[in-house]
N, C-alpha and C. Protein backbone atom coordinates (compact mmCIF):
# COMPACT_ATOMS: atom_id res chain seq x y z
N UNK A 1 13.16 -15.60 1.12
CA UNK A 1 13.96 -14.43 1.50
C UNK A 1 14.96 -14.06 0.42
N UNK A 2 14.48 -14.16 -0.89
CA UNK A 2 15.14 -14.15 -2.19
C UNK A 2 15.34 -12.77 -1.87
N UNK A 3 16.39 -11.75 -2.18
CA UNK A 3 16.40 -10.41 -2.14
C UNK A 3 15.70 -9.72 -3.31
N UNK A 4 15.19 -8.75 -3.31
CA UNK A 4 14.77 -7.93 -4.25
C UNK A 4 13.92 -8.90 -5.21
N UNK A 5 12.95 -10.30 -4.55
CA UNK A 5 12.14 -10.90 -5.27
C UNK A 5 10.93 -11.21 -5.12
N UNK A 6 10.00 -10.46 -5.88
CA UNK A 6 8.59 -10.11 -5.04
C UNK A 6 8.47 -10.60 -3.36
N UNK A 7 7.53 -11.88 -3.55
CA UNK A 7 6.60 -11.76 -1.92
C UNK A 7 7.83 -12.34 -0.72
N UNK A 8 8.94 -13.08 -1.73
CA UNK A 8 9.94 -13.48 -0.54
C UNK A 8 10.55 -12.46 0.09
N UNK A 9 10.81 -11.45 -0.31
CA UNK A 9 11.57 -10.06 0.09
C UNK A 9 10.87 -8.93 0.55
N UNK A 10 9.15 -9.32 0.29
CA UNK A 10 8.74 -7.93 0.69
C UNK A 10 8.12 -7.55 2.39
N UNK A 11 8.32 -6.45 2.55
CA UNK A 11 7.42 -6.16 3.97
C UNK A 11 7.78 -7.05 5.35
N UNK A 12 9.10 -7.37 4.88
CA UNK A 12 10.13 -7.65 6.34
C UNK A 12 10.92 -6.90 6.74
N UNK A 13 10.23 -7.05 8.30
CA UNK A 13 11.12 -6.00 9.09
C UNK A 13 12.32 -6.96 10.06
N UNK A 14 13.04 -6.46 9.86
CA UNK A 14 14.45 -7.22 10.47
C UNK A 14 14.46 -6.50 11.87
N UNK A 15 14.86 -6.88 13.02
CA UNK A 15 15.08 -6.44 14.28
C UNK A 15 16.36 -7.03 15.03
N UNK A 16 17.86 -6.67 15.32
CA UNK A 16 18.25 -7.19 15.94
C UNK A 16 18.52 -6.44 17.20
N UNK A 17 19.63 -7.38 18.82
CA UNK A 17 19.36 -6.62 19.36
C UNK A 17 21.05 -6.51 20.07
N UNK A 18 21.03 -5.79 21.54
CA UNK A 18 22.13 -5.42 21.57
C UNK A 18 23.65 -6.21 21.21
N UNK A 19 23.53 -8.13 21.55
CA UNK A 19 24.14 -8.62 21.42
C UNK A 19 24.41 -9.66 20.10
N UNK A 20 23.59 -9.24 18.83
CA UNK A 20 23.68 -10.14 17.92
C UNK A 20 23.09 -9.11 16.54
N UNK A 21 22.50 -9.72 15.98
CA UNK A 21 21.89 -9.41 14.55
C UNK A 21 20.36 -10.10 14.09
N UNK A 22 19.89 -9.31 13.04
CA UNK A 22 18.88 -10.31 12.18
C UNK A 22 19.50 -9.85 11.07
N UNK A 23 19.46 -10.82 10.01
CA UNK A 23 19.50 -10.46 8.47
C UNK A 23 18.94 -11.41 7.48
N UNK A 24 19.19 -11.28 6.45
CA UNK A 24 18.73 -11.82 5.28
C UNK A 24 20.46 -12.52 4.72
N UNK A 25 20.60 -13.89 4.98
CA UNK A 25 21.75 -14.36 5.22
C UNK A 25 21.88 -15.72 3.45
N UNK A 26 23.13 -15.37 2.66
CA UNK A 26 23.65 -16.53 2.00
C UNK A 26 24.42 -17.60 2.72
N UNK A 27 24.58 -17.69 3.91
CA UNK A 27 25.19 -18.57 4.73
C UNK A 27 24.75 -20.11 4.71
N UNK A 28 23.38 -20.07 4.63
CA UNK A 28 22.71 -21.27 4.84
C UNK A 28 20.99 -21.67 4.60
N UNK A 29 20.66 -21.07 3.43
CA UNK A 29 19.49 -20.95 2.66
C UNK A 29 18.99 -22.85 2.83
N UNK A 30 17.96 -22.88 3.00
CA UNK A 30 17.52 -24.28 3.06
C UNK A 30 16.98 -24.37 1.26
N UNK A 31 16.67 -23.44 1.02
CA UNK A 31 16.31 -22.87 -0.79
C UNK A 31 16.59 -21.99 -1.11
N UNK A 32 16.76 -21.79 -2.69
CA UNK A 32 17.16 -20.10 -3.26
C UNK A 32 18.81 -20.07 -3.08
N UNK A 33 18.66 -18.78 -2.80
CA UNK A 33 20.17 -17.93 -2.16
C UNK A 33 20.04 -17.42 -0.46
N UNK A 34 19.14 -17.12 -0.02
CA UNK A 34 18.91 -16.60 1.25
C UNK A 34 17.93 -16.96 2.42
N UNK A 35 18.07 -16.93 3.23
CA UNK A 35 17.63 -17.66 4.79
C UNK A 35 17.58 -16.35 5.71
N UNK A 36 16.59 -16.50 6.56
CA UNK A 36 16.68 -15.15 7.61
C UNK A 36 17.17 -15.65 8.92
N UNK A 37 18.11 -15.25 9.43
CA UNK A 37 18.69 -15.42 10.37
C UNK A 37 18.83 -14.41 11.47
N UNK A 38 18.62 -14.76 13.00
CA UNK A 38 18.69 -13.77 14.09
C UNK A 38 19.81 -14.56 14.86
N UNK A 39 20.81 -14.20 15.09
CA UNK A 39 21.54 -14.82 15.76
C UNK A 39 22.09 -13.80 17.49
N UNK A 40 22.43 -14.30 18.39
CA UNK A 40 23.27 -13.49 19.35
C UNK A 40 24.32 -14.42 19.82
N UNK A 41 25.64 -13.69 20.33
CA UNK A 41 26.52 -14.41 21.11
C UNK A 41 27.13 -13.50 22.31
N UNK A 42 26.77 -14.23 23.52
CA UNK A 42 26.99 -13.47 24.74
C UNK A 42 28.46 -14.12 25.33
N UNK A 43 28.99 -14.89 24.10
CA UNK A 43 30.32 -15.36 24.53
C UNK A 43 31.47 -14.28 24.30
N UNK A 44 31.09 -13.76 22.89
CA UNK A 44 32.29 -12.85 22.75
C UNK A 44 31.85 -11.23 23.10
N UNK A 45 30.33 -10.83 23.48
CA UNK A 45 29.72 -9.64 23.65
C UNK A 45 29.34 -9.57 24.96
N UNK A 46 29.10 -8.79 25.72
CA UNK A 46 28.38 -8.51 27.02
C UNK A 46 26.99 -8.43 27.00
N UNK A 47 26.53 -9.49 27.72
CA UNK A 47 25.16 -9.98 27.72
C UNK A 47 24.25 -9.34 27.63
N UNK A 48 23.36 -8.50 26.54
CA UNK A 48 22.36 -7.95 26.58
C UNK A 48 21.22 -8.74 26.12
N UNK A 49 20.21 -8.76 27.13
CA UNK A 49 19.16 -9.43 26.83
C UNK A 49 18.42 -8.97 25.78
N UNK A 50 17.68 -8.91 25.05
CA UNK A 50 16.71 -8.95 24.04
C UNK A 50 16.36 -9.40 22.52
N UNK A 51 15.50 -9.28 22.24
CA UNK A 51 14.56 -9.92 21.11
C UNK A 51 15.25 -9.56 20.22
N UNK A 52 15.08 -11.00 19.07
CA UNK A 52 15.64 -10.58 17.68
C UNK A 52 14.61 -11.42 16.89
N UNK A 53 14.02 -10.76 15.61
CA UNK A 53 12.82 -11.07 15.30
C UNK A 53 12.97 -10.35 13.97
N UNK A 54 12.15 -11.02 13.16
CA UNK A 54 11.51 -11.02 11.49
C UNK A 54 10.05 -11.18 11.64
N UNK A 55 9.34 -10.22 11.17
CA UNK A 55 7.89 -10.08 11.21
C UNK A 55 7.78 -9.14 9.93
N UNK A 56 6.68 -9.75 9.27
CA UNK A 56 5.53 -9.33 8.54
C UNK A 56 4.19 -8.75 8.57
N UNK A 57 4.37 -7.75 8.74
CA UNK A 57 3.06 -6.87 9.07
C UNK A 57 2.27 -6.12 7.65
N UNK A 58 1.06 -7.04 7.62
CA UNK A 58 0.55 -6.60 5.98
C UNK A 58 -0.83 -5.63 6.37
N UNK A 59 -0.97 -4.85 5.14
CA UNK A 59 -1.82 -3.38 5.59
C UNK A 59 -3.50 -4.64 5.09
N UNK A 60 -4.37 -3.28 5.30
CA UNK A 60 -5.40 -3.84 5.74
C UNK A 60 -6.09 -4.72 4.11
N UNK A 61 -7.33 -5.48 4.39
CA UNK A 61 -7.81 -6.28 3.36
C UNK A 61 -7.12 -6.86 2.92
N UNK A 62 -6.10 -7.55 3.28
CA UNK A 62 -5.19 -8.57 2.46
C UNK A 62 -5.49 -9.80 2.70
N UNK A 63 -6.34 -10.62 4.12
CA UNK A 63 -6.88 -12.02 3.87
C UNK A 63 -8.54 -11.88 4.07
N UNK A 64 -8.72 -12.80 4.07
CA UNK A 64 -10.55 -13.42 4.02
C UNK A 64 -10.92 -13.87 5.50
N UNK A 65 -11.37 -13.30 6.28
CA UNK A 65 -11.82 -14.00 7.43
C UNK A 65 -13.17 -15.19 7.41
N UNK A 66 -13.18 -15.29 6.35
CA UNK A 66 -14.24 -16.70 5.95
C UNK A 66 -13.90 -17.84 5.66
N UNK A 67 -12.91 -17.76 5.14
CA UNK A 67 -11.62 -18.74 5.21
C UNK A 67 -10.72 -19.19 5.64
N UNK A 68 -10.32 -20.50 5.66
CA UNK A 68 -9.09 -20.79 6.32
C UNK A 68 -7.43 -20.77 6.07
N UNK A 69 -6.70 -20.94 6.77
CA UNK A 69 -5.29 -20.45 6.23
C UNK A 69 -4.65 -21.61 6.76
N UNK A 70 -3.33 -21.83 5.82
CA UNK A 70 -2.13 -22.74 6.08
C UNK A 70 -0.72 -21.72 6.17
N UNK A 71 -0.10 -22.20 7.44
CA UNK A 71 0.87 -21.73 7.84
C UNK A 71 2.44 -22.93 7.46
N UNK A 72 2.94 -22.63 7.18
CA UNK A 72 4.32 -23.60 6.55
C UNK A 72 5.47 -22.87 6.66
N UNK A 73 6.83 -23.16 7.07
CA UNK A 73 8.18 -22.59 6.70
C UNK A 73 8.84 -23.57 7.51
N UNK A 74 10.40 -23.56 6.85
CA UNK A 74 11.42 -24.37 7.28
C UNK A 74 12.51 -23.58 7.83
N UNK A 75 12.76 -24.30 9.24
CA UNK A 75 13.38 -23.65 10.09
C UNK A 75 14.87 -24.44 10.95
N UNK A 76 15.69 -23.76 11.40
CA UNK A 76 16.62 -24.63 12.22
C UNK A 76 17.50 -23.71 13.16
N UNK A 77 17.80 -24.32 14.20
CA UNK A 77 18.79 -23.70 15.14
C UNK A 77 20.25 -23.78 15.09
N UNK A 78 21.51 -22.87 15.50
CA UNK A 78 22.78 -23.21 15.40
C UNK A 78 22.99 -24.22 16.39
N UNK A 79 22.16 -24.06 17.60
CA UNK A 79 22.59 -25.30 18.53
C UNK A 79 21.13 -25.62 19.17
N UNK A 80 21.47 -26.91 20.09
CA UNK A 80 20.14 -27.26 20.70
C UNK A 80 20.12 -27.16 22.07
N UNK A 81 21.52 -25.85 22.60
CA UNK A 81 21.45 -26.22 24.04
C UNK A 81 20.58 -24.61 24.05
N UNK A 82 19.55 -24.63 24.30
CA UNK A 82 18.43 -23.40 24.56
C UNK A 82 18.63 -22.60 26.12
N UNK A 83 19.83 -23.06 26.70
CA UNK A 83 19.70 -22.20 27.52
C UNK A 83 19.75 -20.90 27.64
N UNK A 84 18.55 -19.97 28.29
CA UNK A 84 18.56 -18.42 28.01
C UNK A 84 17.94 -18.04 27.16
N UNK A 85 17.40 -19.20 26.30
CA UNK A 85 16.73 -18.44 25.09
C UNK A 85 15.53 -18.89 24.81
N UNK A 86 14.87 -18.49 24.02
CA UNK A 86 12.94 -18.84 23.72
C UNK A 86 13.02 -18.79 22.36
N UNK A 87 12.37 -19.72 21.50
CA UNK A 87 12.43 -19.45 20.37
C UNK A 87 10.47 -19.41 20.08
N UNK A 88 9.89 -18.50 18.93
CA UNK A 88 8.50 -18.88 18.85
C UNK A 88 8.81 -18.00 17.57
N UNK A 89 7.41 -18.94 17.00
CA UNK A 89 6.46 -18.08 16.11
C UNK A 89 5.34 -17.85 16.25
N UNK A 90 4.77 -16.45 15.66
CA UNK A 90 3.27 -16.01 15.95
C UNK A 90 2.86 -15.03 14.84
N UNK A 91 1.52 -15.32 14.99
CA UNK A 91 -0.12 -14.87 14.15
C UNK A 91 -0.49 -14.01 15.15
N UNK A 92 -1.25 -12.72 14.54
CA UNK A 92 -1.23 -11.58 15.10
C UNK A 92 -2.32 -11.11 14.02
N UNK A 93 -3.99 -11.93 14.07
CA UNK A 93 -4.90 -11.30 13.22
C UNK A 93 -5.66 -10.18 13.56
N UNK A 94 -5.49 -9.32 13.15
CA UNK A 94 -5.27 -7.44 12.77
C UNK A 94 -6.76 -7.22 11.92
N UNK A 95 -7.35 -6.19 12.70
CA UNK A 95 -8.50 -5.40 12.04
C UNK A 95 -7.66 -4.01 11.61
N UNK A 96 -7.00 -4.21 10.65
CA UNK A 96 -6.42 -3.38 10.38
C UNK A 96 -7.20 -1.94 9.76
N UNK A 97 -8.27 -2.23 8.98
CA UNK A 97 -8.89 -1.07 8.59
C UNK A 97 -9.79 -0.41 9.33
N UNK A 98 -10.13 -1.00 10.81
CA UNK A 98 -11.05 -0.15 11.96
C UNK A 98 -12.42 -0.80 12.03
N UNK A 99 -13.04 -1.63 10.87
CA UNK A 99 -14.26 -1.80 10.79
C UNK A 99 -15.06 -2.65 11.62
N UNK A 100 -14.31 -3.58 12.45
CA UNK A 100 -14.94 -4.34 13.80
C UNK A 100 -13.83 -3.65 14.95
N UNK A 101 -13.75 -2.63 15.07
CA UNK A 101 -13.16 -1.80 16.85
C UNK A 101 -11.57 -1.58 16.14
N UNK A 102 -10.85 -2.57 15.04
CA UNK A 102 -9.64 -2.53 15.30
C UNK A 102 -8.69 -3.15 16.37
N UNK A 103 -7.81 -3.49 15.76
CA UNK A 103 -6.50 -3.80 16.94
C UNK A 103 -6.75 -5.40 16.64
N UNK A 104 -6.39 -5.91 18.10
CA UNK A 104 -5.76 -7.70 17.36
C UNK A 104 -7.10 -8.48 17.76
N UNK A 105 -7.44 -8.90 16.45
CA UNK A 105 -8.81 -10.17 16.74
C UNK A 105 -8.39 -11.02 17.35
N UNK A 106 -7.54 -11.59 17.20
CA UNK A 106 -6.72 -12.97 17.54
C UNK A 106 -5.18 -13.05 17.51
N UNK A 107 -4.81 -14.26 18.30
CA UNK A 107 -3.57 -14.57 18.13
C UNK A 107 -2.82 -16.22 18.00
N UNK A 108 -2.04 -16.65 17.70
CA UNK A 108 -1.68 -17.71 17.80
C UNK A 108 -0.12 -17.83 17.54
N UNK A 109 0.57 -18.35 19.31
CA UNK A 109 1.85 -18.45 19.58
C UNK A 109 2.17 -19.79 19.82
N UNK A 110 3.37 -19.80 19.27
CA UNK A 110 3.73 -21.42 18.98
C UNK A 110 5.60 -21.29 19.60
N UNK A 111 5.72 -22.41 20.43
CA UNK A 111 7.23 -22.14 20.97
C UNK A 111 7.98 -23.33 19.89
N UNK A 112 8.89 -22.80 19.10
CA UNK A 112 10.12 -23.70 18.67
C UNK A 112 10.58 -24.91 19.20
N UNK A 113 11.27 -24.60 20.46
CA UNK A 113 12.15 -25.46 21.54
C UNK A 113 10.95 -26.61 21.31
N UNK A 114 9.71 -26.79 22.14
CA UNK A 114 8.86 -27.36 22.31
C UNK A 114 8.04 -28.47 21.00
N UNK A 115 8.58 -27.81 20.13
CA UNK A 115 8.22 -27.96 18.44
C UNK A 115 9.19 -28.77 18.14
N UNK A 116 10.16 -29.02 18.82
CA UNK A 116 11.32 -30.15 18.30
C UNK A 116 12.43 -29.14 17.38
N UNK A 117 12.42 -28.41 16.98
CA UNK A 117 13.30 -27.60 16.31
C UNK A 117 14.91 -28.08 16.68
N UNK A 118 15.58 -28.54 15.82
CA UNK A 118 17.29 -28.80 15.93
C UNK A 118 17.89 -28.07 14.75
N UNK A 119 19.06 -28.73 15.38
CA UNK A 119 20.08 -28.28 13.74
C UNK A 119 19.85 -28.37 12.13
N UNK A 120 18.99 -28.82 12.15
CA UNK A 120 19.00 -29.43 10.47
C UNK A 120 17.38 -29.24 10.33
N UNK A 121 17.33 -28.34 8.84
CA UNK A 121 16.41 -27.49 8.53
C UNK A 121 15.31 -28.70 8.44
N UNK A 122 13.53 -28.37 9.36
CA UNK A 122 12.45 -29.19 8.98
C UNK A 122 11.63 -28.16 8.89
N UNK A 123 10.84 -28.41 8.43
CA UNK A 123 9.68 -27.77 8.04
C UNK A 123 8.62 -27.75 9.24
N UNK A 124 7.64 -26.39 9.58
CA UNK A 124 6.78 -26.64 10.63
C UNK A 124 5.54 -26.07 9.94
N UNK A 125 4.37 -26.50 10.67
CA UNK A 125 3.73 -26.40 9.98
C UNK A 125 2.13 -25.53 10.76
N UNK A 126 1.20 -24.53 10.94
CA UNK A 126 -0.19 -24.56 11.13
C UNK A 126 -0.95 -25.03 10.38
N UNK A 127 -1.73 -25.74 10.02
CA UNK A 127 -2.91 -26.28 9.10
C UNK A 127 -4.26 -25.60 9.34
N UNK A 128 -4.70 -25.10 8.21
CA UNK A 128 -6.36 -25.20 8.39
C UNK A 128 -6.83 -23.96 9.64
N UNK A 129 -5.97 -23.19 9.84
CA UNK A 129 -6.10 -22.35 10.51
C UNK A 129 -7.35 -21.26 10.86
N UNK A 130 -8.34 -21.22 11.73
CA UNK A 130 -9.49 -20.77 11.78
C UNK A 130 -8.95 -19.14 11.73
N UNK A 131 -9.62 -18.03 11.14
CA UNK A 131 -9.30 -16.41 10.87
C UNK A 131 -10.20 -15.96 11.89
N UNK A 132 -10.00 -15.34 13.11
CA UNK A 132 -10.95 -14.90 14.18
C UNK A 132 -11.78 -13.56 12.92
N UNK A 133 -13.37 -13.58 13.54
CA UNK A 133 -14.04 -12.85 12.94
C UNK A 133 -13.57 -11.10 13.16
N UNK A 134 -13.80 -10.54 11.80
CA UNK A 134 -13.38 -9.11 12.69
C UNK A 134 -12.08 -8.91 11.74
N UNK A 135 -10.96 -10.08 11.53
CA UNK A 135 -9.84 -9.84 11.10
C UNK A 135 -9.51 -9.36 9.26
N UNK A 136 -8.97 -8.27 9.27
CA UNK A 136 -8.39 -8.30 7.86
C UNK A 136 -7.39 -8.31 7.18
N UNK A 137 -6.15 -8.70 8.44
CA UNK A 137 -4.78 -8.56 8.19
C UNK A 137 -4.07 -9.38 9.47
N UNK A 138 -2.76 -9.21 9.24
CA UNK A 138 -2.06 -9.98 10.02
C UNK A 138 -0.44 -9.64 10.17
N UNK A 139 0.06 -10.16 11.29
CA UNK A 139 0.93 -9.89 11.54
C UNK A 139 1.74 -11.04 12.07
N UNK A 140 3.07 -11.29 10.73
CA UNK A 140 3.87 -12.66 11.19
C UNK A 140 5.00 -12.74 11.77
N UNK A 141 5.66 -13.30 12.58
CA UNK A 141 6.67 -12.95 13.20
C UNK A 141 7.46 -14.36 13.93
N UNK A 142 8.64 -14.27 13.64
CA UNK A 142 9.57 -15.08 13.70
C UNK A 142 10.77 -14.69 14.99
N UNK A 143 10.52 -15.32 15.96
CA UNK A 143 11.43 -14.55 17.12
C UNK A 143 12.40 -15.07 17.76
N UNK A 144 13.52 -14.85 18.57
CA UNK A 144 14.33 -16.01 19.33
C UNK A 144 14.95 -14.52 20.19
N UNK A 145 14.51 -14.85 21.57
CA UNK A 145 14.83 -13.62 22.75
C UNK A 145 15.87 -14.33 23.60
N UNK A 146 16.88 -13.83 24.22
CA UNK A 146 17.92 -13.81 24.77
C UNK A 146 17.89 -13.57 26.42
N UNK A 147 18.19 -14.22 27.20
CA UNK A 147 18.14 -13.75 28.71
C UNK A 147 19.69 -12.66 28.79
N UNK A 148 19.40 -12.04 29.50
CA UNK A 148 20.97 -11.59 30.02
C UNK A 148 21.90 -12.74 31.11
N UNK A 149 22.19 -13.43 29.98
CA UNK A 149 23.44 -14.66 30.59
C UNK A 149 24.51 -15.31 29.95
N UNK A 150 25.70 -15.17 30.67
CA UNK A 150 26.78 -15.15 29.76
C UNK A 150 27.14 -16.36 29.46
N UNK A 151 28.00 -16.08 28.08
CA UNK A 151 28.51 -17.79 27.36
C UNK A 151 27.52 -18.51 27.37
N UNK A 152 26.39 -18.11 26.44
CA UNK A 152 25.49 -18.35 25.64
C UNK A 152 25.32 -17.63 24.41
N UNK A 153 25.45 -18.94 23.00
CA UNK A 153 25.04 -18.03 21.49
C UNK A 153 24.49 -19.14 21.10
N UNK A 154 23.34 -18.83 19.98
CA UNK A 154 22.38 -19.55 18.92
C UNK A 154 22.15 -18.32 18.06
N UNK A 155 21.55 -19.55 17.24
CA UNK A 155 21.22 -18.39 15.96
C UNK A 155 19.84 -19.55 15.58
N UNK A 156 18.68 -18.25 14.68
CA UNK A 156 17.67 -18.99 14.56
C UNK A 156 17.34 -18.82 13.02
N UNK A 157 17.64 -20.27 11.78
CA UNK A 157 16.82 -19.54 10.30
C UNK A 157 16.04 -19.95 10.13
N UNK A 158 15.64 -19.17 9.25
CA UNK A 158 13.64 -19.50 9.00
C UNK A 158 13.84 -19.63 7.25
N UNK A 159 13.26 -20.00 6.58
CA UNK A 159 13.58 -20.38 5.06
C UNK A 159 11.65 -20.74 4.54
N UNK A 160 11.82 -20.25 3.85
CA UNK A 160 10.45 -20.94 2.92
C UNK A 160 9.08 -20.25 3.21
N UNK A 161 8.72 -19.39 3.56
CA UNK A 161 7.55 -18.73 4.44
C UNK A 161 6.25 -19.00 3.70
N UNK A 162 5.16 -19.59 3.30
CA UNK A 162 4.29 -19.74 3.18
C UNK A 162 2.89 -19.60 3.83
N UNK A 163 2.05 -18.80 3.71
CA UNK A 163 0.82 -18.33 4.08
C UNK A 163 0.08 -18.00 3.36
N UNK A 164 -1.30 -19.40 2.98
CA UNK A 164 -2.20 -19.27 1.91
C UNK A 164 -3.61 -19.84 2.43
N UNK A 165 -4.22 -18.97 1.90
CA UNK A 165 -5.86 -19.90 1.45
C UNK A 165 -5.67 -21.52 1.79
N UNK A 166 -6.73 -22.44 2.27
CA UNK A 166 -6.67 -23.50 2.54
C UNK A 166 -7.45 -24.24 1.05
N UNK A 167 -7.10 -24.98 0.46
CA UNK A 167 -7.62 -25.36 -0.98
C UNK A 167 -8.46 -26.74 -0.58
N UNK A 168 -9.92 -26.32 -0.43
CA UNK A 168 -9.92 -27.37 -0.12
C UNK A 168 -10.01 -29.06 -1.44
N UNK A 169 -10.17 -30.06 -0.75
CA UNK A 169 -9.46 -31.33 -1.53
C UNK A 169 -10.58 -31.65 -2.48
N UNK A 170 -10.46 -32.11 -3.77
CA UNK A 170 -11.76 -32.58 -4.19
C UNK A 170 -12.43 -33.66 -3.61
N UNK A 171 -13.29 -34.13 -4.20
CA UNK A 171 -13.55 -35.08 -3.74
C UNK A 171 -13.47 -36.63 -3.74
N UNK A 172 -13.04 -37.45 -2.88
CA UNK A 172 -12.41 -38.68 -3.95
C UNK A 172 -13.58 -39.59 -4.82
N UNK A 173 -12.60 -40.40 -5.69
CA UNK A 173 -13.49 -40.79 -6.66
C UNK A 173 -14.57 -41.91 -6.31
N UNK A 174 -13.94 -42.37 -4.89
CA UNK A 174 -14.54 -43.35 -4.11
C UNK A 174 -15.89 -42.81 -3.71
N UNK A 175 -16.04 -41.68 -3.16
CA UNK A 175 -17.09 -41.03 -2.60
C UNK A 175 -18.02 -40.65 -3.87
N UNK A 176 -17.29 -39.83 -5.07
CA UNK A 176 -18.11 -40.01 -6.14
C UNK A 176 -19.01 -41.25 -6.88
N UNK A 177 -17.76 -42.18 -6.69
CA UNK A 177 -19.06 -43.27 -7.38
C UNK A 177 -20.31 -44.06 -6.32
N UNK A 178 -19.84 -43.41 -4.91
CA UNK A 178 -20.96 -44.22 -3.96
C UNK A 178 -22.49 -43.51 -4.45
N UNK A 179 -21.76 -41.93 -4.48
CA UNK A 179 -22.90 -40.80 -4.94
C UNK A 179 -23.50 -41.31 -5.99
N UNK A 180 -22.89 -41.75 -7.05
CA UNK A 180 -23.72 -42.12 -8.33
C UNK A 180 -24.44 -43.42 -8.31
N UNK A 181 -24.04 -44.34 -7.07
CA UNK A 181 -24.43 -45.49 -7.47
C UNK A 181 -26.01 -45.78 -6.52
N UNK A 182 -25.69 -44.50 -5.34
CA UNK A 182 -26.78 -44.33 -4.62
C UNK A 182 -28.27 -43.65 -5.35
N UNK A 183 -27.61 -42.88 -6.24
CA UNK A 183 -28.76 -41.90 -7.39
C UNK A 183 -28.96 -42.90 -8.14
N UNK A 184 -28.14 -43.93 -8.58
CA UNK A 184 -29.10 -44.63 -9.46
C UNK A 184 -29.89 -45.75 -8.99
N UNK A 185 -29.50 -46.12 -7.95
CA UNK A 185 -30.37 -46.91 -7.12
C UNK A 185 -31.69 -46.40 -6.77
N UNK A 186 -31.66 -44.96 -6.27
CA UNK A 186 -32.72 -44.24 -6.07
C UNK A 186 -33.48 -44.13 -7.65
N UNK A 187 -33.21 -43.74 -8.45
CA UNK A 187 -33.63 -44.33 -9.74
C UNK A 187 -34.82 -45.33 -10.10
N UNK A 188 -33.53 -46.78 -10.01
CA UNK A 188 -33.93 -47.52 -9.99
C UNK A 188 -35.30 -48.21 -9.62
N UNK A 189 -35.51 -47.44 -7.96
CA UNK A 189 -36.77 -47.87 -7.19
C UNK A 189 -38.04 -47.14 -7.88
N UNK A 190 -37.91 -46.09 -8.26
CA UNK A 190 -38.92 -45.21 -8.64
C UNK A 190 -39.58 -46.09 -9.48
C-alpha cells in the first residue's frame, strides 16, 4: 500500500462507512510506509452499522484459469474483543470479458475472527488455489462490517497483498537420482 507505487497502490478502492474510515495509513505499516486500515468507533460516534472494505477489482484477462493461484497478506486487529463485528476476506472470480455468460464463476470467503487474527501483524495465507473455469478476473476484498451497537471500536490492517501464479517446485534431487538410477538399471537388463 506504498502510495503512488506501482501494483501496491494501484486499483484500490477504499470504502468507509458512517461511523469510521478506510485509508491508506503511516500509522502502522507491518512494511514500507503504509498499511490499509478500516477502522469504526461507536464509542465516540452514533452507531451506524456498516461495511468498511478495500477491494481490488481487476478488468478482464488479467489471470489464467489453468492455473493455480497463491493468496498471502499480513494482517491485524486494534482489539480482539469482536463484538458487533465480522471481519473476512474474499475472491470474487469474474468472467469479466462475457465469454463464458459473465458475472462471478466462483467465490471464496474466509472469516478473520475464525482465522485467529489478533493484535500483532501475521500473515494469512490461500495456497494453491483452484481458478473456477470460465474465470478471467477477479475481485479482492478486505472487509470488517459493524453491527449498529454502541461502545464498540476496532480497526482492521491489511499489509503485504500478494496474488500470484503458483510456481510449481522442482523436482528434488532425491527423486532425480531414483529416476536415473531406475533408467540405468533398465539399461542395464537390456
Amino acid at each position: 500500500f506504498e502510495i503512488g507505487t506501482g501494483a501496491d497502490a494501484a486499483d484500490w478502492t477504499e470504502i468507509g462507512g458512517g461511523a469510521g474510515s478506510t485509508v491508506r495509513s503511516s500509522a502502522m505499516p507491518n512494511s514500507g510506509s503504509f498499511a490499509a486500515h478500516m477502522s469504526f468507533d461507536h464509542v465516540a460516534n452514533t452507531p451506524a452499522p456498516g461495511a468498511y472494505f478495500i477491494e481490488q477489482n481487476q478488468g478482464a484477462n488479467v489471470i489464467d484459469n489453468t492455473v493455480n493461484y497463491d493468496l498471502r497478506f499480513d494482517a491485524k486487529v486494534d482489539s480482539t474483543d469482536f463484538t458487533g463485528i465480522n471481519t473476512f476476506y474474499q475472491i470474487m472470480w469474474l468472467d469479466q470479458d462475457g465469454s463464458h455468460g459473465g458475472g462471478v464463476k466462483g467465490e471464496t470467503l474466509t472469516q478473520l475472527t475464525s482465522a485467529g487474527i489478533n493484535t500483532s501483524y501475521q500473515t494469512f495465507s490461500l495456497l494453491n488455489i483452484d481458478v473456477p473455469d470460465g474465470a478471467d478476473s477477479f475481485l479482492l476484498r478486505f472487509q470488517m462490517s459493524a453491527g449498529p451497537i454502541p461502545n464498540i471500536a476496532n480497526g482492521l490492517w491489511v499489509d503485504n497483498v500478494f496474488l500470484a501464479v503458483v510456481v510449481p517446485e522442482p523436482a528434488s534431487l532425491g527423486l532425480l537420482m531414483t529416476g536415473c538410477l531406475l533408467a540405468l538399471a533398465r539399461r542395464q537388463r537390456k
